[in-house]
C-alpha atoms as a PDB file:
ATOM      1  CA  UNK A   1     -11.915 -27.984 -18.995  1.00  0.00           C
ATOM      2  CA  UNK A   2     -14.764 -25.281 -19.336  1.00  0.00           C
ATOM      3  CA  UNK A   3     -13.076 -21.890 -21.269  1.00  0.00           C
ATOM      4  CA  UNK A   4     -12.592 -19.860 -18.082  1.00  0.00           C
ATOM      5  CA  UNK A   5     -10.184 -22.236 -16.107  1.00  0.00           C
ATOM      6  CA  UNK A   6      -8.257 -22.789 -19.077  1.00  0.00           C
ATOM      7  CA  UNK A   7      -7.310 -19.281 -19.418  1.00  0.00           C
ATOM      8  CA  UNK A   8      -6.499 -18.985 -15.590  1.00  0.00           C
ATOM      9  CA  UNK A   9      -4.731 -22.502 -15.850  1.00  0.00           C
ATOM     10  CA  UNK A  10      -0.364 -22.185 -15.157  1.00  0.00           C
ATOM     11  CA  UNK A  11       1.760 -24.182 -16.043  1.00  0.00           C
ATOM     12  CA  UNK A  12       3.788 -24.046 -12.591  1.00  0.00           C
ATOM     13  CA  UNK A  13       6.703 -26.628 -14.152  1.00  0.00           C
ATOM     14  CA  UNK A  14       7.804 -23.573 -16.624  1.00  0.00           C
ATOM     15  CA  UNK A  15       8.110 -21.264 -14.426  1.00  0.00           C
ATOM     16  CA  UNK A  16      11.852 -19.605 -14.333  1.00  0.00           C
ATOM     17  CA  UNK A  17      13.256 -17.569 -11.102  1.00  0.00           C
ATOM     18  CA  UNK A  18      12.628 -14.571 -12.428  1.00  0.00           C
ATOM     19  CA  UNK A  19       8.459 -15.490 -12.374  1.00  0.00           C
ATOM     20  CA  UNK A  20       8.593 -17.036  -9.167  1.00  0.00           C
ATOM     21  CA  UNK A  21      10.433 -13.860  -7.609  1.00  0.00           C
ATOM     22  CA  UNK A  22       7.578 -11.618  -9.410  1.00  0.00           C
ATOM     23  CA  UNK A  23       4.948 -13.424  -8.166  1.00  0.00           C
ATOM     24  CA  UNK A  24       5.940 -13.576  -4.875  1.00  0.00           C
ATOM     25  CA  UNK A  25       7.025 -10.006  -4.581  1.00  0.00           C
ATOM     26  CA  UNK A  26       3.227  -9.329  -5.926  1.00  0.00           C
ATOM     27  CA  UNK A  27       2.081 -10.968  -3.037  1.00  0.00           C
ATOM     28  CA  UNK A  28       4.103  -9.646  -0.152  1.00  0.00           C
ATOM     29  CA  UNK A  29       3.291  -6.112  -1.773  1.00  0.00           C
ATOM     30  CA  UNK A  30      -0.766  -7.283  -1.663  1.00  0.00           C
ATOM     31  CA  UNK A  31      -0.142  -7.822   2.291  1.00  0.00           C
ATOM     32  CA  UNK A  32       1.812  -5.054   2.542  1.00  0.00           C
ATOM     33  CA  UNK A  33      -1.240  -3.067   1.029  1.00  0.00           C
ATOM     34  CA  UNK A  34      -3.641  -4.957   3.126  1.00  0.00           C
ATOM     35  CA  UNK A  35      -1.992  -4.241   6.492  1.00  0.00           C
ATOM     36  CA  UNK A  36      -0.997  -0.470   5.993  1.00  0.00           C
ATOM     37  CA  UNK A  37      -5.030  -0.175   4.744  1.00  0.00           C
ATOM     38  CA  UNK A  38      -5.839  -1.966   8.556  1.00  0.00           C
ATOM     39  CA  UNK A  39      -3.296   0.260  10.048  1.00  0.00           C
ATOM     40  CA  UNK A  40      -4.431   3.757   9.109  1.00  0.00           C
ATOM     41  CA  UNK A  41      -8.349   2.949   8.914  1.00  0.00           C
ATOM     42  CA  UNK A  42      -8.725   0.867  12.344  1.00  0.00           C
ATOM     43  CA  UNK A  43     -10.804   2.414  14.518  1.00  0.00           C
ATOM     44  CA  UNK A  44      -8.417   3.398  17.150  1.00  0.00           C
ATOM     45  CA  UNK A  45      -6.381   5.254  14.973  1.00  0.00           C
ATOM     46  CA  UNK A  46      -9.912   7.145  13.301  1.00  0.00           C
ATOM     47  CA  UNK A  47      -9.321  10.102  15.627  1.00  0.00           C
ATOM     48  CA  UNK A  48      -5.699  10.475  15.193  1.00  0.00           C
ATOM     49  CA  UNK A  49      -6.471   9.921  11.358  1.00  0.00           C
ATOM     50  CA  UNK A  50      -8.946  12.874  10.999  1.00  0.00           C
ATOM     51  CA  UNK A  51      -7.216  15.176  12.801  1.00  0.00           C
ATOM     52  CA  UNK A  52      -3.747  14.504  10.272  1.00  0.00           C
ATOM     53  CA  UNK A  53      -5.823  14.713   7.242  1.00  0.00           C
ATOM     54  CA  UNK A  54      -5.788  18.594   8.127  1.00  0.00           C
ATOM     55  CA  UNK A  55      -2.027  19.244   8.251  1.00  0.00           C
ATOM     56  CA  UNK A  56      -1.309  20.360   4.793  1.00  0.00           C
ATOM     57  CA  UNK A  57      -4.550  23.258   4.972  1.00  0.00           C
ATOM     58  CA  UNK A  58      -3.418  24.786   8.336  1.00  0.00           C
ATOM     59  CA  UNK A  59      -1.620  27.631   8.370  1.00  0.00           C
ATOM     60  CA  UNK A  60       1.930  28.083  10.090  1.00  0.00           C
ATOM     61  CA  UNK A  61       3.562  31.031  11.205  1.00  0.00           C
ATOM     62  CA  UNK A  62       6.421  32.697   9.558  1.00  0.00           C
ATOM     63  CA  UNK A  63       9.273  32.232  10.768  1.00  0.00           C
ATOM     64  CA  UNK A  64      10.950  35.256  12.032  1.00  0.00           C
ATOM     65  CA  UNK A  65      14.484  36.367  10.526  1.00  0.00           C
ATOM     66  CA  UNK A  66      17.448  36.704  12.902  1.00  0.00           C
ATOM     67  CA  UNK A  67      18.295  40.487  12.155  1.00  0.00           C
ATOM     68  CA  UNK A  68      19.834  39.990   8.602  1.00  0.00           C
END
């Protein structure tokens, strides 16, 4: 065993819950990531996209008071 895959090497047998449950959480958050990423940067949502990213700088009116 060269240096490299015995530092990524697991010992899966010693694994308790609690590393299984991490693990697998880290994954469903990685396709979690993956699909929101395809979501908001496929190209039939590009237009819709751009035209969002401007909310927060345009201006709205005030709102007008009700005689108080």
């Amino acid at each position: 065993m060269t240096r490299i895959t015995g530092y990524f090497s697991t010992d899966w047998a010693s694994m308790t819950a609690t590393d299984w449950f991490g693990a697998l959480f880290a994954l469903l958050v990685l396709a979690l990531m993956v699909w929101a990423y395809y979501y908001a940067f496929s190209p039939g949502r590009r237009e819709k996209f751009k035209m969002d990213g401007n909310i927060p700088m345009t201006d709205e009116p005030e709102p007008k008071s009700k005689g108080v």
